[in-house]
Protein backbone atom coordinates (compact mmCIF):
# COMPACT_ATOMS: atom_id res chain seq x y z
CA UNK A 1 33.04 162.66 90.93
CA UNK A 2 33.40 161.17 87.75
CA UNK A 3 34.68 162.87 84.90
CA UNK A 4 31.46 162.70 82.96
CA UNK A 5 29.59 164.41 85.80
CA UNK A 6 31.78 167.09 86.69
CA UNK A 7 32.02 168.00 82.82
CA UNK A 8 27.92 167.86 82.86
CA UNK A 9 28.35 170.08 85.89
CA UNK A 10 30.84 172.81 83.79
CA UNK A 11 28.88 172.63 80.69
CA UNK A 12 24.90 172.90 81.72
CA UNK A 13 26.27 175.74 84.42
CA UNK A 14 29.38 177.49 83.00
CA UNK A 15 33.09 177.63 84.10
CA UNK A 16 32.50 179.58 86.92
CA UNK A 17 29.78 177.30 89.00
CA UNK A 18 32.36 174.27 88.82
CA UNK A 19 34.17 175.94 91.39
CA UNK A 20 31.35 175.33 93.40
CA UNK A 21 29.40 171.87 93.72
CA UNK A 22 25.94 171.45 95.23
CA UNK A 23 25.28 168.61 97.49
CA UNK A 24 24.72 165.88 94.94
CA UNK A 25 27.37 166.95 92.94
CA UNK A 26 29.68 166.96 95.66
CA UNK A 27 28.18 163.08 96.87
CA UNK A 28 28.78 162.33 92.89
CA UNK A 29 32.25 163.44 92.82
CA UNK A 30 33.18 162.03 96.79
CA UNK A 31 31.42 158.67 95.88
CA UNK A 32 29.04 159.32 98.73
CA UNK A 33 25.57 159.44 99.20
CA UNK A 34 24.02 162.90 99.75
CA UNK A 35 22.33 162.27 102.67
CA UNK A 36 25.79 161.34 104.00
CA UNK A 37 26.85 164.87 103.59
CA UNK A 38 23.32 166.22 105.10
CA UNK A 39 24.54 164.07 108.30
CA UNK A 40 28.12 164.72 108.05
CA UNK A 41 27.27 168.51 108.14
CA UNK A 42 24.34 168.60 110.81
CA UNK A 43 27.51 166.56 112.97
CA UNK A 44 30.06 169.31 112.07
CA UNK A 45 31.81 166.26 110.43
CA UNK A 46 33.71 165.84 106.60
CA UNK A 47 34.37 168.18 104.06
CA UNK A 48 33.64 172.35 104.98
CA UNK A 49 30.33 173.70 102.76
CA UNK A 50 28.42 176.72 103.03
CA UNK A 51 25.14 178.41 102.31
CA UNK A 52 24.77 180.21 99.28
CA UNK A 53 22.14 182.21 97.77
CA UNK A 54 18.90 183.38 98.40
CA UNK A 55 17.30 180.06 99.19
CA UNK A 56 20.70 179.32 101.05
CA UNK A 57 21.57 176.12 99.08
CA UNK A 58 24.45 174.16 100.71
CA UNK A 59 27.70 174.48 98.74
CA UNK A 60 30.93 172.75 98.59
CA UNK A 61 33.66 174.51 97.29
CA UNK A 62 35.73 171.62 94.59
CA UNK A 63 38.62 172.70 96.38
CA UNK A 64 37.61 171.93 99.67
CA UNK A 65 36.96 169.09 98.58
CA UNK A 66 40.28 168.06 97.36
CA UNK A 67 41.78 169.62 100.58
CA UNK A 68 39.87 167.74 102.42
CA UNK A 69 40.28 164.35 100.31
CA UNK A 70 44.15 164.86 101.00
CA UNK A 71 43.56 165.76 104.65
CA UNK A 72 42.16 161.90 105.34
CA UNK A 73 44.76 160.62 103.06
CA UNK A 74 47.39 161.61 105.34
CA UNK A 75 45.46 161.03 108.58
CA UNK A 76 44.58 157.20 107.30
CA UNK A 77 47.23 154.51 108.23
CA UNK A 78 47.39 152.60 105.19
CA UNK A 79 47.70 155.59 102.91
CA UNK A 80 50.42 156.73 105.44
CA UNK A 81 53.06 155.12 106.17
CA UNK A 82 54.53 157.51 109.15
CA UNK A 83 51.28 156.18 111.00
CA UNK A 84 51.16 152.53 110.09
CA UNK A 85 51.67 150.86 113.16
CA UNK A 86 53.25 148.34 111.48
CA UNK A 87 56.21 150.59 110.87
CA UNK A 88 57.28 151.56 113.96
CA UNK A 89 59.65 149.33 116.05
CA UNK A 90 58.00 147.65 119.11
CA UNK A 91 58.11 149.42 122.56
CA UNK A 92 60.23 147.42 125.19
CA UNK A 93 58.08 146.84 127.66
CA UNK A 94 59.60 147.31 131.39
CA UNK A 95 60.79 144.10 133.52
CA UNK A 96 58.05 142.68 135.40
CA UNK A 97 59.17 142.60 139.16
CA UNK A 98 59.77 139.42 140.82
CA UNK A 99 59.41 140.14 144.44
CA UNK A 100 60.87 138.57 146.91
């Protein structure tokens, strides 16, 4: 989310409701679209939210969201180099057999 959004977010809702992000705040601050996340979360897929409330609005906790940012970080190749493939010395492959 940009800085100027999740600032809106604090200031129009108070300190405590930053913790918490609806879904087009959280779209805002992953770069995402929010009916991304409404897939995403009818697939069991990307970040963990919740219900909340009376009306049971979906909620994303902010740090989550960071966990969860950091969690494809590391599982992502080129952010990681332990799982580049580049990076790992070729596999000998065994001697083809030459029969007689």
């Amino acid at each position: 989310m940009p800085a100027r959004s999740l600032l809106a977010a604090k200031s129009s809702s108070g300190a405590v409701s930053a913790a918490f992000l609806t879904v087009k705040h959280a779209a805002d601050y992953l770069g995402l679209s929010p009916h991304t996340l409404y897939v995403w979360r009818h697939r069991r897929q990307g970040p963990p939210s919740f219900r909340m409330g009376p009306r049971g609005r979906v909620m994303y906790r902010l740090e989550a969201l960071d966990a969860w940012i950091r969690a494809q970080e590391r599982a992502d190749s080129r952010s990681n180099p332990a799982l580049n493939p580049l990076n790992t010395p070729p596999q000998e492959r065994p001697g083809r057999f030459l029969g007689a």
